[in-house]
N, C-alpha and C. Protein backbone atom coordinates (compact mmCIF):
# COMPACT_ATOMS: atom_id res chain seq x y z
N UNK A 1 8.19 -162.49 -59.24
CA UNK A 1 8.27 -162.55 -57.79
C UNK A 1 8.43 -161.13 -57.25
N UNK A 2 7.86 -160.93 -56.04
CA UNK A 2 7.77 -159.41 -55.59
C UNK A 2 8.99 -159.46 -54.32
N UNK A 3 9.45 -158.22 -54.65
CA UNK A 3 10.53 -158.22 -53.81
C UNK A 3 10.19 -157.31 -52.39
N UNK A 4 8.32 -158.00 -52.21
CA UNK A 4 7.99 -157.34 -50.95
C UNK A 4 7.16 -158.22 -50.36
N UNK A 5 7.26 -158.42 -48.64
CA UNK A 5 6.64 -158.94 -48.35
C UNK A 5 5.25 -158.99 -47.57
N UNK A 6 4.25 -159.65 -47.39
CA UNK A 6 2.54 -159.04 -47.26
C UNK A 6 2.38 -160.20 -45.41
N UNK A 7 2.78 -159.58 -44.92
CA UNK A 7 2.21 -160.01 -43.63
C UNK A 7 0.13 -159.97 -43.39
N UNK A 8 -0.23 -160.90 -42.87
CA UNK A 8 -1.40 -160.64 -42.72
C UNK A 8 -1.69 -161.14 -41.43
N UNK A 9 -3.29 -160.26 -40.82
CA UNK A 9 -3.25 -160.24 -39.88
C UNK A 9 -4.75 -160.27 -39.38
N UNK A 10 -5.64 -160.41 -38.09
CA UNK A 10 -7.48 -159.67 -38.61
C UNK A 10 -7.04 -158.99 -37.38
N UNK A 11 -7.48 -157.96 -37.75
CA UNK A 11 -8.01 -156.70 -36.37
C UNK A 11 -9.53 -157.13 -35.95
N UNK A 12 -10.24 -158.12 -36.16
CA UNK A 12 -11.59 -158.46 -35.82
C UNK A 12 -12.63 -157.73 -37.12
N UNK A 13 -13.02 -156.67 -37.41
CA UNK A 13 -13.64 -156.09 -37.96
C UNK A 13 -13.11 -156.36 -39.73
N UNK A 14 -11.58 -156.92 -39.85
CA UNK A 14 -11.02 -157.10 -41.11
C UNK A 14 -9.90 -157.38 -41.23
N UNK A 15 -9.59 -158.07 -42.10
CA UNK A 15 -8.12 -158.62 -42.49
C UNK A 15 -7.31 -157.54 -43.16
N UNK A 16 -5.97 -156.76 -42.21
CA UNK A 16 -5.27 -156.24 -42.44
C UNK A 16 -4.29 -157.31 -43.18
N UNK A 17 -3.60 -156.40 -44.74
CA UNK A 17 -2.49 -157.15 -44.99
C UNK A 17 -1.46 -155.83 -45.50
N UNK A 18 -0.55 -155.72 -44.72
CA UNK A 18 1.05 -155.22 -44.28
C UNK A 18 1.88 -155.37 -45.13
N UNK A 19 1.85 -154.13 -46.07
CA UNK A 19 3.12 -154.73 -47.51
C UNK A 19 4.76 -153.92 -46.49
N UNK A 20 5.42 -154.94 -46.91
CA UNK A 20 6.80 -154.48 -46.10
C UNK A 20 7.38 -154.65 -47.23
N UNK A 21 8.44 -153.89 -48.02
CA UNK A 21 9.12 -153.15 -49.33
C UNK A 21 8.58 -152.52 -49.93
N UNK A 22 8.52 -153.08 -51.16
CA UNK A 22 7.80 -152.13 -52.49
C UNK A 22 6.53 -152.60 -52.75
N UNK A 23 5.72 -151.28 -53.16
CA UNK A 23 4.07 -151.34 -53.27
C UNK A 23 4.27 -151.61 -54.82
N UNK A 24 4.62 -152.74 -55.63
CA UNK A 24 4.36 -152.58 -56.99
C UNK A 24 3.42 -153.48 -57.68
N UNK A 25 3.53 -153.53 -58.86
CA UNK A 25 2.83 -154.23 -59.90
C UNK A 25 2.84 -155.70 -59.16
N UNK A 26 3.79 -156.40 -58.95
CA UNK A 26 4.43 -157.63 -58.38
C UNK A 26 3.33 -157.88 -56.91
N UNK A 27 3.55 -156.65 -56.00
CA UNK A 27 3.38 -157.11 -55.00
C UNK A 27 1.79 -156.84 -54.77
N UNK A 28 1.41 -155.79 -55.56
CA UNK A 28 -0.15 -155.75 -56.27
C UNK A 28 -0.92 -156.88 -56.36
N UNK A 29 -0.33 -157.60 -57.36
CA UNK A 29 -0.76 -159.06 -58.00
C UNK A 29 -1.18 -159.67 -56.42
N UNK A 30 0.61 -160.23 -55.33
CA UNK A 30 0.29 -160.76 -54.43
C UNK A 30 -1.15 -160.56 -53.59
N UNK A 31 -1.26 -159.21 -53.42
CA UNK A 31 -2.56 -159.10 -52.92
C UNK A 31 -3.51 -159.24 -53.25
N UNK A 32 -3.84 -158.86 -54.52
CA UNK A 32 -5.19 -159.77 -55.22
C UNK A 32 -5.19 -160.99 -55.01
N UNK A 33 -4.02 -162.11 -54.99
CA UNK A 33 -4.55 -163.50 -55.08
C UNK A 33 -4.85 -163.53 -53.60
N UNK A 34 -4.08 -162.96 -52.60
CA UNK A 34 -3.83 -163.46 -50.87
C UNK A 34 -5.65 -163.12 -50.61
N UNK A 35 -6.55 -161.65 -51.24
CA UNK A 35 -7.95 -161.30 -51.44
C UNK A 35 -9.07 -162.43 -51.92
N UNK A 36 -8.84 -162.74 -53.17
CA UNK A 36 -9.36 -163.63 -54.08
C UNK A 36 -9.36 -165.23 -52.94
N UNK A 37 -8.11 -165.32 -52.42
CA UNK A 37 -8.32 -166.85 -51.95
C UNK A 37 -8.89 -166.62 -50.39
N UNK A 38 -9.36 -165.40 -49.88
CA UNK A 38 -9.62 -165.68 -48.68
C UNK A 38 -10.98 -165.26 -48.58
N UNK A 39 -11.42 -166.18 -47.25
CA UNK A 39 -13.42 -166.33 -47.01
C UNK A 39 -13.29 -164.58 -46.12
N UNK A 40 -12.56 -163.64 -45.63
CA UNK A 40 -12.76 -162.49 -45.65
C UNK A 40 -13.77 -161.70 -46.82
N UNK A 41 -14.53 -160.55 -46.52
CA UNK A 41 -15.19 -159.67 -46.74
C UNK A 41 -14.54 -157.90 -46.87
N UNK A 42 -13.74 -157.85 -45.78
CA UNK A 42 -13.37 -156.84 -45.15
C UNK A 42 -11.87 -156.35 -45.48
N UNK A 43 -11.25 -156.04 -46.23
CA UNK A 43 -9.70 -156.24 -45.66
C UNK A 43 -9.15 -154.83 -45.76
N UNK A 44 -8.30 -154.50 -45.28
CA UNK A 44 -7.54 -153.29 -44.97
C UNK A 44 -5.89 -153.80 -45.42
N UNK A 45 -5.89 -152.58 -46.49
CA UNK A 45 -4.11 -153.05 -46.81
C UNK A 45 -2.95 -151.63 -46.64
N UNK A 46 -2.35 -152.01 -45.41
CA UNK A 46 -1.56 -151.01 -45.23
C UNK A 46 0.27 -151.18 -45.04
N UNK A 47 -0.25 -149.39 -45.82
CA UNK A 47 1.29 -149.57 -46.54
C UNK A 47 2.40 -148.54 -45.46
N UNK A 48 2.15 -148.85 -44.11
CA UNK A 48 2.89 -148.37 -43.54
C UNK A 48 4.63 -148.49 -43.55
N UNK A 49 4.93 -149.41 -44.24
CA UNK A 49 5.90 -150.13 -43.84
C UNK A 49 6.63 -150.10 -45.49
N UNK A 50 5.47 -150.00 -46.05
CA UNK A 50 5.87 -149.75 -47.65
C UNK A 50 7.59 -148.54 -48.00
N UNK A 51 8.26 -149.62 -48.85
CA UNK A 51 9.10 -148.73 -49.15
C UNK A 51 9.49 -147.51 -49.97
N UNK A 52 8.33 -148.29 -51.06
CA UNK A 52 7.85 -147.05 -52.09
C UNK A 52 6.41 -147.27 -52.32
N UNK A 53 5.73 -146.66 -53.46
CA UNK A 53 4.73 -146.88 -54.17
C UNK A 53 4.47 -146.40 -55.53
N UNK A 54 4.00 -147.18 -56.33
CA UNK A 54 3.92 -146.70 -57.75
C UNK A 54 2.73 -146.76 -57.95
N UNK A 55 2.45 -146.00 -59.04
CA UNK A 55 1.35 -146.01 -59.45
C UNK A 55 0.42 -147.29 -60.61
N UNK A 56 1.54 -148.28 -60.73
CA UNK A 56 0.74 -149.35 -61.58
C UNK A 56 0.42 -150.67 -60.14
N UNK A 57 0.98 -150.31 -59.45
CA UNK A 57 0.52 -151.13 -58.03
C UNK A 57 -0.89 -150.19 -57.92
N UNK A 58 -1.28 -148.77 -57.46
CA UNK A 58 -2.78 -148.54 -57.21
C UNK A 58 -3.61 -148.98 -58.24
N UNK A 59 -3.15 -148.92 -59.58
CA UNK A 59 -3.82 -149.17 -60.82
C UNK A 59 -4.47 -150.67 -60.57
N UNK A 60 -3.47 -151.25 -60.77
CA UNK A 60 -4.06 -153.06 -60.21
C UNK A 60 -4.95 -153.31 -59.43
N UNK A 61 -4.99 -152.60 -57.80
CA UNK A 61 -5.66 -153.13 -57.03
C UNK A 61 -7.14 -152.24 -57.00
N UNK A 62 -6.75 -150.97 -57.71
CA UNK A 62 -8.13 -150.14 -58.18
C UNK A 62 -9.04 -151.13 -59.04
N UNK A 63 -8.85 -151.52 -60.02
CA UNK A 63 -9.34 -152.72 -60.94
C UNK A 63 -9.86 -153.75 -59.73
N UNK A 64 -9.07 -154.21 -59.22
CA UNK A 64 -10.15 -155.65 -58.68
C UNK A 64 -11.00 -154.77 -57.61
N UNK A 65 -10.59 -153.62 -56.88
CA UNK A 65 -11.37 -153.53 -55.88
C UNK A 65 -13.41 -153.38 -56.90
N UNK A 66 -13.20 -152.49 -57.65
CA UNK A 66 -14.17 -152.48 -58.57
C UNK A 66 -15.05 -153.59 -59.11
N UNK A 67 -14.13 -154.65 -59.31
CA UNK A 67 -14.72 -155.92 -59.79
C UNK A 67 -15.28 -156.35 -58.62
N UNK A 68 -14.52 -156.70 -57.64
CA UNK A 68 -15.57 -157.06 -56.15
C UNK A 68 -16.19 -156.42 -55.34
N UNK A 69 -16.32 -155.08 -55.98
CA UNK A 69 -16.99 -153.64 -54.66
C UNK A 69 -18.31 -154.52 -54.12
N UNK A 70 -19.16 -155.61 -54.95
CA UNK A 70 -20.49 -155.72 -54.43
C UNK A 70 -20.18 -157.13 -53.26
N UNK A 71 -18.91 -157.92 -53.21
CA UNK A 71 -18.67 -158.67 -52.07
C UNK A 71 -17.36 -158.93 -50.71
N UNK A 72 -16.71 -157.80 -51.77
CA UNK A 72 -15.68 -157.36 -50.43
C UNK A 72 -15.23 -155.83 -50.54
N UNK A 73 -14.87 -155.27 -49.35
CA UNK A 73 -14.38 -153.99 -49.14
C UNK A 73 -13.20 -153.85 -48.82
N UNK A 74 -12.47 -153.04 -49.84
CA UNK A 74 -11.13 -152.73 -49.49
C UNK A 74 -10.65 -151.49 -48.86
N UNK A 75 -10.05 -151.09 -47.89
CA UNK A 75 -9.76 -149.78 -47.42
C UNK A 75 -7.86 -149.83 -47.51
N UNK A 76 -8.06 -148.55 -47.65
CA UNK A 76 -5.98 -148.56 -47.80
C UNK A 76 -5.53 -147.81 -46.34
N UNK A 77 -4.88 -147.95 -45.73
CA UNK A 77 -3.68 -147.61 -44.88
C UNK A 77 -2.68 -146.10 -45.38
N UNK A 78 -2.41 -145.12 -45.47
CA UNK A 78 -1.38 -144.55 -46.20
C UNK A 78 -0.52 -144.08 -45.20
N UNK A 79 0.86 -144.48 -45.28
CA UNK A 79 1.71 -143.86 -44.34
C UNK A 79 2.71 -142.12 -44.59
N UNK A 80 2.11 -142.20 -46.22
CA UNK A 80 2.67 -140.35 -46.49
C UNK A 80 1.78 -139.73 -47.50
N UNK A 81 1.88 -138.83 -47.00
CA UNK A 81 0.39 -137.59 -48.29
C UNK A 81 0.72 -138.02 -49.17
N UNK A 82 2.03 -138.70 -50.14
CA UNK A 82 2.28 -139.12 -51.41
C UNK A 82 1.63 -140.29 -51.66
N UNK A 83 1.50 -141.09 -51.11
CA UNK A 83 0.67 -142.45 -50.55
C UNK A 83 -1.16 -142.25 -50.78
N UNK A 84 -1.04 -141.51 -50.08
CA UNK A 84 -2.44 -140.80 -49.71
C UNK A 84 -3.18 -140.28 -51.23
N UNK A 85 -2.49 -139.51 -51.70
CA UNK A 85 -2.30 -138.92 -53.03
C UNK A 85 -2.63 -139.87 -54.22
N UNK A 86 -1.64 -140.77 -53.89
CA UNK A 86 -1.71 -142.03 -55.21
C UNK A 86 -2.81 -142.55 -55.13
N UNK A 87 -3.39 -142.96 -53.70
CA UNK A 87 -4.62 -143.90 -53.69
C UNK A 87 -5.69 -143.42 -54.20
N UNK A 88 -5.95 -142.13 -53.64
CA UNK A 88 -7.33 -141.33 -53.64
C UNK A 88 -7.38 -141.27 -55.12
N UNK A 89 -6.16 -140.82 -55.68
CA UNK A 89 -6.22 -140.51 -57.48
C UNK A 89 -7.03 -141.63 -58.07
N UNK A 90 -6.95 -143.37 -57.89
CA UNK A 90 -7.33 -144.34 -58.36
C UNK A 90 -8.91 -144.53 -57.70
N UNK A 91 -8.91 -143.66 -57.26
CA UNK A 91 -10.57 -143.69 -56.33
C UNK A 91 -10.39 -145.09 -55.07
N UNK A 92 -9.23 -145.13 -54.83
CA UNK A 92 -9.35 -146.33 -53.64
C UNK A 92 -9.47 -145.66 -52.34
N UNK A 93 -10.38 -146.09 -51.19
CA UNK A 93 -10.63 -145.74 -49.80
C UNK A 93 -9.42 -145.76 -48.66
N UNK A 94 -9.48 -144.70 -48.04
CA UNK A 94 -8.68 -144.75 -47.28
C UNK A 94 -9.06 -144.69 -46.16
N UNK A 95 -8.19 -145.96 -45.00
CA UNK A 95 -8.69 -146.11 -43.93
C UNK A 95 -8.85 -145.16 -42.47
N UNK A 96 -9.50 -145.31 -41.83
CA UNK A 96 -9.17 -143.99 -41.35
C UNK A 96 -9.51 -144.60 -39.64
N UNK A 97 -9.45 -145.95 -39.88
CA UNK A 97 -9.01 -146.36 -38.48
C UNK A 97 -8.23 -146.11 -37.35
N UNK A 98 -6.27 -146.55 -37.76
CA UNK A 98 -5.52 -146.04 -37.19
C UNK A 98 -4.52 -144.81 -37.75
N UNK A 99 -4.08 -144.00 -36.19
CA UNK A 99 -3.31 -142.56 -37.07
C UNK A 99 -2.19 -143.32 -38.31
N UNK A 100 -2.30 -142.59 -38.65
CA UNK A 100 -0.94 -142.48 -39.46
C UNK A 100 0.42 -141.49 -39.84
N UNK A 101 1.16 -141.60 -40.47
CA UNK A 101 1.78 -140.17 -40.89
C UNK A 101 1.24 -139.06 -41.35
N UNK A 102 -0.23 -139.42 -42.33
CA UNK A 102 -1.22 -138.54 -43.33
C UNK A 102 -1.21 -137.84 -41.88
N UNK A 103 -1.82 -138.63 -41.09
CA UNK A 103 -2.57 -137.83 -40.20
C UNK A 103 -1.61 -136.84 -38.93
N UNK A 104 -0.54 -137.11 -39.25
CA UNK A 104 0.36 -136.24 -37.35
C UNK A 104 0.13 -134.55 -38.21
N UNK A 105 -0.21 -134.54 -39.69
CA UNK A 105 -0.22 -132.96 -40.03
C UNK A 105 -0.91 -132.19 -38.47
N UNK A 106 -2.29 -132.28 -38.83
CA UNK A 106 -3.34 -132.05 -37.40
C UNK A 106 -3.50 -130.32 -37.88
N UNK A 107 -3.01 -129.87 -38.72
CA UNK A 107 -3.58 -128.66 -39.26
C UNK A 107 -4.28 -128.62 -40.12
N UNK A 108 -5.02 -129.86 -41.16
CA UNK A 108 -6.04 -129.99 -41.87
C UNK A 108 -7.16 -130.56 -41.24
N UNK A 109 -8.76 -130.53 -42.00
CA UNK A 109 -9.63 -130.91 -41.72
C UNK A 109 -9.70 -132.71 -41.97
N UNK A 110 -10.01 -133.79 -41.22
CA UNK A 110 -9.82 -134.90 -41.73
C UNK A 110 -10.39 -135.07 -43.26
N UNK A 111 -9.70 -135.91 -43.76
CA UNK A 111 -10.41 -136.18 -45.07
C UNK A 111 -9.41 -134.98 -46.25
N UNK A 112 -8.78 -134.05 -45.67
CA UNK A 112 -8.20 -133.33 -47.01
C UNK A 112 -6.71 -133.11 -46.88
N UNK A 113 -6.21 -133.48 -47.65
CA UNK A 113 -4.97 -132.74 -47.86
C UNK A 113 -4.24 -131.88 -48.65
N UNK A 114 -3.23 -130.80 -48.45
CA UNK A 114 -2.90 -129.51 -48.58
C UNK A 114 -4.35 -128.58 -49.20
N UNK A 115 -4.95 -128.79 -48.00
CA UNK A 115 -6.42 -128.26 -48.80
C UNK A 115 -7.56 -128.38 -49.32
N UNK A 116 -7.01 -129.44 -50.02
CA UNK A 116 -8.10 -129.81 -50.66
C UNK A 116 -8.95 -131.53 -50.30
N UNK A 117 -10.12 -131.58 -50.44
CA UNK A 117 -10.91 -133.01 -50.21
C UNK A 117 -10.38 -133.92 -50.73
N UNK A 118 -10.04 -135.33 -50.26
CA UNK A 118 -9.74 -136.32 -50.43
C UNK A 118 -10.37 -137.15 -51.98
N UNK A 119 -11.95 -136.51 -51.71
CA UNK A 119 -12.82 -136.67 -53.06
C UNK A 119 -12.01 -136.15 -54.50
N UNK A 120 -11.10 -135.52 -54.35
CA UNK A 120 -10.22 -135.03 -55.65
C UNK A 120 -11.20 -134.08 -56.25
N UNK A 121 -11.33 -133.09 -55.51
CA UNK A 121 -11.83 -131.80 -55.82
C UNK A 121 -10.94 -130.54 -56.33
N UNK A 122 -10.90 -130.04 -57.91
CA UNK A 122 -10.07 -129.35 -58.06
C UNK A 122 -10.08 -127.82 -57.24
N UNK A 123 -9.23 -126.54 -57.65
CA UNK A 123 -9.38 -125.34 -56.34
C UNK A 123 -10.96 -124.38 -57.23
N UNK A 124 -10.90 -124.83 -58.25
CA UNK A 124 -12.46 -124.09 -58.45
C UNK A 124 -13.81 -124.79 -57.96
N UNK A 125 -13.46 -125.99 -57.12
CA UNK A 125 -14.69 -126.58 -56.63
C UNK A 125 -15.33 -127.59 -57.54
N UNK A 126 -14.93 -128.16 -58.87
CA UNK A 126 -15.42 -128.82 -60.10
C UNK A 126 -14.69 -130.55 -59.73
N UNK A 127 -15.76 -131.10 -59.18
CA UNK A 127 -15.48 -132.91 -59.10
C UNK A 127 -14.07 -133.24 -59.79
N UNK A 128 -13.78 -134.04 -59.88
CA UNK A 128 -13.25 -135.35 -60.70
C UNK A 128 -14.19 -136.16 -61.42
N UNK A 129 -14.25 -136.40 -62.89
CA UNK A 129 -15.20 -136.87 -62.87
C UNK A 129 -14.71 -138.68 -62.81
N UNK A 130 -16.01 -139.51 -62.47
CA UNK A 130 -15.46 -141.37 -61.99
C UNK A 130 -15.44 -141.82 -62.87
């Protein structure tokens, strides 16, 4: 049982779902099944509200987004560059709908942080490879 809870919601364009506690393994799972059981296409999962985040929670939902990239789209929410950080590492999308915390910096170019591209570009310019 996850000791967080997943509010959901549609902004019209996609089903936002709202993790409120912890982003983990547990509450990971929750979102794959709340994904898996719904006639949505679209969904946006943001972790504004998130209390932490780990990295075997991006791991999880990196995996299914992959398995369903060809019938639903997932975009992430991040409410801190650490957030931001974790997702991009797992190659998951980040939404870029509404501001966020990533975003009140306003001294970077959209899309990068401390510098560097969101794409996980190291400082000699050499990809990540997928």
């Amino acid at each position: 049982m996850t000791g967080a809870a997943i509010v959901r919601r549609s902004d019209g364009a996609a089903e936002v779902l709202t993790v409120y506690g912890a982003f983990d393994g547990a509450s990971a799972w929750a979102l794959r099944v709340q994904m898996d059981e719904s006639a949505a296409d679209a969904f946006v999962i943001d972790l504004a509200h998130a209390e932490e985040a780990c990295e075997f929670a991006a791991c999880v939902l990196a995996g299914w987004v992959r398995e369903h990239r060809r019938e639903k789209r997932v975009r992430f929410r991040a409410a801190t560059r650490d957030q931001a950080r974790l997702l991009a590492a797992f190659g998951l999308d980040l939404d870029e709908g509404e501001p966020t915390a990533v975003d009140a910096a306003g001294d970077r170019a959209p899309g990068e942080l401390d510098g560097f591209p969101l794409g996980l570009r190291s400082p000699e310019g050499a990809g990540v490879p997928a």
